[in-house]
N, C-alpha and C. Protein backbone atom coordinates (compact mmCIF):
# COMPACT_ATOMS: atom_id res chain seq x y z
N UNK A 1 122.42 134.79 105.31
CA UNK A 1 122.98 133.61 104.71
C UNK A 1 123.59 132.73 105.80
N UNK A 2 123.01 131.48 105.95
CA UNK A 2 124.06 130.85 106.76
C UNK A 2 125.18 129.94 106.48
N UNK A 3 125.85 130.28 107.54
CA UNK A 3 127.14 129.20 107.24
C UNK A 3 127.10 127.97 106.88
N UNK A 4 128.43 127.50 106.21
CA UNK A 4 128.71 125.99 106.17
C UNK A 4 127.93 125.14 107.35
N UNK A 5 128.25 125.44 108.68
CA UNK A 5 128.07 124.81 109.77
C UNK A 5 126.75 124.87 109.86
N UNK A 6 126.21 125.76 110.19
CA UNK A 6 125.12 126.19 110.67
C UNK A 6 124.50 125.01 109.38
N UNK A 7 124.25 125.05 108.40
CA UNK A 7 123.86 124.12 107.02
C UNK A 7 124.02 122.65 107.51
N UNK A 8 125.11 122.39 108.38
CA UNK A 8 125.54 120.87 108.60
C UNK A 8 124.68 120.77 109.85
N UNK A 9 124.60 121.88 110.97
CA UNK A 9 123.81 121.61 111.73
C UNK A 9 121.95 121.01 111.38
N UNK A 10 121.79 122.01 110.79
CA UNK A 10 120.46 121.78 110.11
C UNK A 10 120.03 120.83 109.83
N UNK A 11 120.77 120.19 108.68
CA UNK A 11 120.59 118.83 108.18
C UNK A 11 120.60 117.66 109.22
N UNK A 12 121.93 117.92 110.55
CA UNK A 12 121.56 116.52 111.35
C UNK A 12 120.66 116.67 112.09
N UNK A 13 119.35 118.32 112.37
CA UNK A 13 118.80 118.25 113.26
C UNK A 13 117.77 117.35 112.73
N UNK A 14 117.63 117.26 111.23
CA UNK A 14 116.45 116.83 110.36
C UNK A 14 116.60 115.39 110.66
N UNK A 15 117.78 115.03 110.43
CA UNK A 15 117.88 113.37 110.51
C UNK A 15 117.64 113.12 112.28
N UNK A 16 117.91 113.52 113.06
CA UNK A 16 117.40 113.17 114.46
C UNK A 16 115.95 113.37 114.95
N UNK A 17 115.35 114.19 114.35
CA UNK A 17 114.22 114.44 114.22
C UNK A 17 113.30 113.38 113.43
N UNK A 18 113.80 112.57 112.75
CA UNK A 18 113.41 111.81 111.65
C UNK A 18 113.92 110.40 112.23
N UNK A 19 114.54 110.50 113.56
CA UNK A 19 115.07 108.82 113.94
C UNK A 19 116.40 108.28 113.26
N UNK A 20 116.61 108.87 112.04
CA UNK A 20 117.86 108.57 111.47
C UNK A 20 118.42 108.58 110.13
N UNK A 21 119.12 108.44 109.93
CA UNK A 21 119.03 109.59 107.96
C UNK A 21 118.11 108.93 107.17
N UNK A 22 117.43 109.80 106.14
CA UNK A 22 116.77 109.17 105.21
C UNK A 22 117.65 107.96 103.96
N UNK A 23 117.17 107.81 103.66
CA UNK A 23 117.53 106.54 102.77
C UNK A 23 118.41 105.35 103.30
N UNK A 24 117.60 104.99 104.89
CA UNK A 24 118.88 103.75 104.66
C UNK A 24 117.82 102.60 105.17
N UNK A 25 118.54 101.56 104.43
CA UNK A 25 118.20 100.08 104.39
C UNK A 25 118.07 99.38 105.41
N UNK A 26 118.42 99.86 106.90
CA UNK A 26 118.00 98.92 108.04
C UNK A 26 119.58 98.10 107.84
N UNK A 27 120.40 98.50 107.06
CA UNK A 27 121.69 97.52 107.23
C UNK A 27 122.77 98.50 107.67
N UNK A 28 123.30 97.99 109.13
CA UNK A 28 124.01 98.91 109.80
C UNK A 28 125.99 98.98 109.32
N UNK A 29 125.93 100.11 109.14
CA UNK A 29 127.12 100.61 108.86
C UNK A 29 127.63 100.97 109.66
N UNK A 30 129.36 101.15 109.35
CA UNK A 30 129.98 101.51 110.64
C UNK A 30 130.61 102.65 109.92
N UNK A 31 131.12 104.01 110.34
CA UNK A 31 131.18 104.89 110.09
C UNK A 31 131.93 105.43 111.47
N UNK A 32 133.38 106.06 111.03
CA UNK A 32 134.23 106.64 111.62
C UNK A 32 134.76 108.11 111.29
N UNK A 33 135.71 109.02 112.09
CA UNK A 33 135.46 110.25 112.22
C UNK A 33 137.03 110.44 112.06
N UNK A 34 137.29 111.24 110.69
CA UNK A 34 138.97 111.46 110.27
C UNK A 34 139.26 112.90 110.76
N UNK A 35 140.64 113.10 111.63
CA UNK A 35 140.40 114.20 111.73
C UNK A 35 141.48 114.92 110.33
N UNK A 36 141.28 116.27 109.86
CA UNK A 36 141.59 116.96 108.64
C UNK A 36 143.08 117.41 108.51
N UNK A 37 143.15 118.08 109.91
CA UNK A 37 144.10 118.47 110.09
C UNK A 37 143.69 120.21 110.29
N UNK A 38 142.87 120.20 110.12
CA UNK A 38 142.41 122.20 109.88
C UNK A 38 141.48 122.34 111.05
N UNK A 39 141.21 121.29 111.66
CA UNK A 39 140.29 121.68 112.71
C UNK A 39 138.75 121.06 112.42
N UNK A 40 138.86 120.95 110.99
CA UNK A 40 137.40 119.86 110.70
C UNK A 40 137.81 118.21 110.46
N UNK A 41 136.59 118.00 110.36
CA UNK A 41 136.63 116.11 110.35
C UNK A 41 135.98 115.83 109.21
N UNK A 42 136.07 114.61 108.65
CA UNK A 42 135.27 113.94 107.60
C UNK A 42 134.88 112.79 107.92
N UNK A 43 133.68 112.46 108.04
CA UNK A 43 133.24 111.42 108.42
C UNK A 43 133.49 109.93 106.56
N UNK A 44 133.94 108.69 107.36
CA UNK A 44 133.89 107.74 106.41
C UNK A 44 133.41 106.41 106.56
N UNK A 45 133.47 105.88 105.83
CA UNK A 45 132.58 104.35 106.10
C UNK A 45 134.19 103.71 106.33
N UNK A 46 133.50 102.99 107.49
CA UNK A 46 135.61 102.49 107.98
C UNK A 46 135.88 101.08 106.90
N UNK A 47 134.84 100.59 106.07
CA UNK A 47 135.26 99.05 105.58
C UNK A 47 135.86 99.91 104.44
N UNK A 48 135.03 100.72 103.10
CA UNK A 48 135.24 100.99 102.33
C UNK A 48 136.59 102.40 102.43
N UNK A 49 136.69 103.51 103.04
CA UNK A 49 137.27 104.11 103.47
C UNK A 49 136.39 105.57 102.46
N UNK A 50 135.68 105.59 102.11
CA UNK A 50 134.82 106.23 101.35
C UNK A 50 134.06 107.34 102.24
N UNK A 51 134.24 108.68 102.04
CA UNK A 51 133.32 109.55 102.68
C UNK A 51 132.20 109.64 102.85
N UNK A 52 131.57 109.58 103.87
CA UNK A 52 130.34 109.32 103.93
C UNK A 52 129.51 110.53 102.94
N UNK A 53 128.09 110.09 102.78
CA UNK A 53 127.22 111.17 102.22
C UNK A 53 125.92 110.66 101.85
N UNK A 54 125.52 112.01 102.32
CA UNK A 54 123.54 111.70 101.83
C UNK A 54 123.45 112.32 100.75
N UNK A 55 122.74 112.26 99.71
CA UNK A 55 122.51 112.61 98.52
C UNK A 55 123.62 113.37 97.89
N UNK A 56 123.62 114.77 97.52
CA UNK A 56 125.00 115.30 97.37
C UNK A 56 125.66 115.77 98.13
N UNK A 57 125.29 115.46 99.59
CA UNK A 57 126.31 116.17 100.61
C UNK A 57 127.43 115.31 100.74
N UNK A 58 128.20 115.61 100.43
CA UNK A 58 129.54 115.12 101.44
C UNK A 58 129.70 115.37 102.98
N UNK A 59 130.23 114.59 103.46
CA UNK A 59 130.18 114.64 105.28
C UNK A 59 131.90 114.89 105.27
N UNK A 60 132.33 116.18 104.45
CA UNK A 60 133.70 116.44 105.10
C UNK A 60 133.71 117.96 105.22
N UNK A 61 134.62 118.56 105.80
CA UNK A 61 134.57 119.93 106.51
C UNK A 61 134.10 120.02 108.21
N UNK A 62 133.17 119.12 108.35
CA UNK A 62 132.82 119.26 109.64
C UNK A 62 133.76 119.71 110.66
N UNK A 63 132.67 120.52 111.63
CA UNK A 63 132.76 120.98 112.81
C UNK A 63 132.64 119.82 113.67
N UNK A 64 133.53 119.79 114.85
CA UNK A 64 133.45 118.45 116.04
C UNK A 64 132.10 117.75 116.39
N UNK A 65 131.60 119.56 117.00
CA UNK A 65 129.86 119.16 117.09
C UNK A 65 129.08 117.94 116.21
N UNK A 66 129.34 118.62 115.34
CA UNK A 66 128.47 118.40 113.62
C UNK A 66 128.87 116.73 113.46
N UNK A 67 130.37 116.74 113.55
CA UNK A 67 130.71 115.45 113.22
C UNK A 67 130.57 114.49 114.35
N UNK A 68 130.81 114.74 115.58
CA UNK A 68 130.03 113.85 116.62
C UNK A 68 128.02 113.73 116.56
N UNK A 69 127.59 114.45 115.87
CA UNK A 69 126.08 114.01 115.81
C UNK A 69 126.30 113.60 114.20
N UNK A 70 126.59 113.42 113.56
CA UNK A 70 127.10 112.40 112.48
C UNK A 70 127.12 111.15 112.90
N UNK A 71 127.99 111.01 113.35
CA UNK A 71 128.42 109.78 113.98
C UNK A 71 127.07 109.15 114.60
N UNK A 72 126.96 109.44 115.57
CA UNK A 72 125.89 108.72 116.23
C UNK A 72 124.56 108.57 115.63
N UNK A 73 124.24 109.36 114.77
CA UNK A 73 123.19 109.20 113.79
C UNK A 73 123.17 108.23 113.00
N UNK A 74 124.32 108.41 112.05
CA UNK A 74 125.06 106.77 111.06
C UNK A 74 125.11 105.39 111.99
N UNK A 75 125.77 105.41 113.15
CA UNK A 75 125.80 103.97 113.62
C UNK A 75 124.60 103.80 114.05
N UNK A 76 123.92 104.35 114.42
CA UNK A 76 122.46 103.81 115.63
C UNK A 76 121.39 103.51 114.77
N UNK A 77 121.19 101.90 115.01
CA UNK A 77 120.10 101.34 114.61
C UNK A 77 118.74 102.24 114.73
N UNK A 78 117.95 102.14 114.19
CA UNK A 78 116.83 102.39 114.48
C UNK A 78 115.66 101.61 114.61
């Protein structure tokens, strides 16, 4: 069974592999990195303040890793 992480890893290897998450519109978002307080981060959209997320994932719990390839995935044009 794998972990939480290991699960978050997965998923951003898919979206880098793929150029950049599925479902987005070519309209660039800006997306910033909260830290939790526990040692994970939640990534959010900085206008709305809204957690980020692809389908039903939520982008909170993250690992540094996880949430620094978040990040750069969400902002970078493609």
């Amino acid at each position: 069974m794998k972990s939480k992480h290991e699960e978050h890893a997965l998923a951003l290897s898919t979206w880098e592999s793929e150029g950049r998450a599925p479902n987005r519109s070519g309209q660039r978002d800006e997306y910033g990195r909260r830290f939790d307080g526990d040692g994970m981060y939640t990534i959010y959209h900085l206008f709305t303040g809204e957690t980020a997320g692809i389908g039903s994932w939520k982008m909170e719990g993250l690992n540094p890793k996880n949430a620094a390839r978040a990040l750069r995935i969400l902002n970078t044009l493609s």
